[in-house]
C-alpha atoms as a PDB file:
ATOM      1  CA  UNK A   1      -3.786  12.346  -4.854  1.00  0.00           C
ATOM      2  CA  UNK A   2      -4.818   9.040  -3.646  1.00  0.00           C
ATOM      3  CA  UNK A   3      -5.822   7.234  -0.815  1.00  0.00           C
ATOM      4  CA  UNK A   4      -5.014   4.569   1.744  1.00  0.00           C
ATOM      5  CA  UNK A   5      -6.481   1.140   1.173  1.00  0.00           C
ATOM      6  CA  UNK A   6      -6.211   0.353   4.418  1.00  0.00           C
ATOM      7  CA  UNK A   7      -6.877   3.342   6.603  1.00  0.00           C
ATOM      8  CA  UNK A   8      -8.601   5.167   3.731  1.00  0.00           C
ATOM      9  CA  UNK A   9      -6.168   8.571   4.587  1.00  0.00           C
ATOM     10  CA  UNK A  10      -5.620  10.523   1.778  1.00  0.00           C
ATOM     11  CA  UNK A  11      -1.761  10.311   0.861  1.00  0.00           C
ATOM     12  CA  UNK A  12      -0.746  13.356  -1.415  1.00  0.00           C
ATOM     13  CA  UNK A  13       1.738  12.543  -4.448  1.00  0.00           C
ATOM     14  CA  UNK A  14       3.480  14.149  -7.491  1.00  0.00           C
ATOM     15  CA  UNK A  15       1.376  12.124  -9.964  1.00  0.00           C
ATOM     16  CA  UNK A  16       4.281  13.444 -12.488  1.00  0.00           C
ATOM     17  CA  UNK A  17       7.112  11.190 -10.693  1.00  0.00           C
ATOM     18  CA  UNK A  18       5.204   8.814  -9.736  1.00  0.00           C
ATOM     19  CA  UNK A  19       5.303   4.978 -11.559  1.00  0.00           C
ATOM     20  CA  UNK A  20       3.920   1.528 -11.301  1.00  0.00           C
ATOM     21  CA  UNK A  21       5.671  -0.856  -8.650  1.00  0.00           C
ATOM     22  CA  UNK A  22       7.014   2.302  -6.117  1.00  0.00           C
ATOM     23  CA  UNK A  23       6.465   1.827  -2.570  1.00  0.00           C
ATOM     24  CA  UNK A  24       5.054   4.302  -0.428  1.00  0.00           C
ATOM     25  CA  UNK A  25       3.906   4.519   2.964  1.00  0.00           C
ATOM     26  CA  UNK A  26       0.615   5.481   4.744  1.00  0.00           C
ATOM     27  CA  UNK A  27       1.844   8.619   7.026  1.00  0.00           C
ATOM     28  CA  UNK A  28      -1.260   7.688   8.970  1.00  0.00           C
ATOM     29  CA  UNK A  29      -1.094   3.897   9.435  1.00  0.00           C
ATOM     30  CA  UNK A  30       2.157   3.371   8.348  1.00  0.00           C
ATOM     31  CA  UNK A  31       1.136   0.477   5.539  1.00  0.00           C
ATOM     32  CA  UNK A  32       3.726  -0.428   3.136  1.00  0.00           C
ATOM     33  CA  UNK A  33       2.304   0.403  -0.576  1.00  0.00           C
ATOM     34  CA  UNK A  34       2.736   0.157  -4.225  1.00  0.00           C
ATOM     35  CA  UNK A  35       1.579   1.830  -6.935  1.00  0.00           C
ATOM     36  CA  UNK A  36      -0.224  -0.796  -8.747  1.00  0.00           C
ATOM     37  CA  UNK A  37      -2.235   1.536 -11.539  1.00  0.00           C
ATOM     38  CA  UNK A  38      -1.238   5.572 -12.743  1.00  0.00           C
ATOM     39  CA  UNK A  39      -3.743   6.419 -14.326  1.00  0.00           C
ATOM     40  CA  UNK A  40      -6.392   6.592 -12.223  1.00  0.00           C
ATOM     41  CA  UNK A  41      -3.519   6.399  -9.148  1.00  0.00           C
ATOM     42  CA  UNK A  42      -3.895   3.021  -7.542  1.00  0.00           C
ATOM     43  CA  UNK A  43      -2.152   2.475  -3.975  1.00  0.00           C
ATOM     44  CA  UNK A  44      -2.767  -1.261  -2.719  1.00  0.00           C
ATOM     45  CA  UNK A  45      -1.216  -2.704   0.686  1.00  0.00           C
ATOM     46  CA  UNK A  46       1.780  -4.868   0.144  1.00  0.00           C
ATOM     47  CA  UNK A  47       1.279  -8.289   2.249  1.00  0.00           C
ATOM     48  CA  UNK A  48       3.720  -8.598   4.400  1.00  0.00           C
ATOM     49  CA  UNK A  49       2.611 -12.769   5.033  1.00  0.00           C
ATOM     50  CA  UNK A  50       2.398 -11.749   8.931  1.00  0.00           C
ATOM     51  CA  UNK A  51      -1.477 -12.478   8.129  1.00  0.00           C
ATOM     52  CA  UNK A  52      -1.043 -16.000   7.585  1.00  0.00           C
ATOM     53  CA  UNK A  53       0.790 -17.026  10.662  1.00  0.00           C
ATOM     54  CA  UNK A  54      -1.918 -14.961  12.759  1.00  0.00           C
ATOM     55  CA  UNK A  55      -4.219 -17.623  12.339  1.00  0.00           C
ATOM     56  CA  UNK A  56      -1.900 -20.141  13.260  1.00  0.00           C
ATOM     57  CA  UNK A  57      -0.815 -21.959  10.149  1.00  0.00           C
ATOM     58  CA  UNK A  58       2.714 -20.867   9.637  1.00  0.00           C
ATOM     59  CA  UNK A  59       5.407 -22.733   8.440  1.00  0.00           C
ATOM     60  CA  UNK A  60       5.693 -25.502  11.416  1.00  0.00           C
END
């Protein structure tokens, strides 16, 4: 079992078939994940980049 890093909802996964680098999902949120650790499980959120250009210093 782990949890969310961004919404902090508790995602429920086979820790057996689970390895470093998969992608997952938040069912809550809907944030893209990886596995970044397996023992302790470690979800974090995969940056997407849409954060920089929010603050309005894309690539112009």
């Amino acid at each position: 079992m782990a949890y969310c890093p961004e919404c902090e909802a508790t995602i429920d996964v086979e820790d057996d078939d689970i390895e470093e680098g998969q992608k997952l999902d938040c069912p809550e949120c809907g944030a893209e994940l990886e596995v970044v650790n397996t023992n302790p499980l470690q979800l974090d959120v995969i940056s997407t980049g849409e954060e920089e250009d929010e603050d309005g210093k894309g690539s112009w």
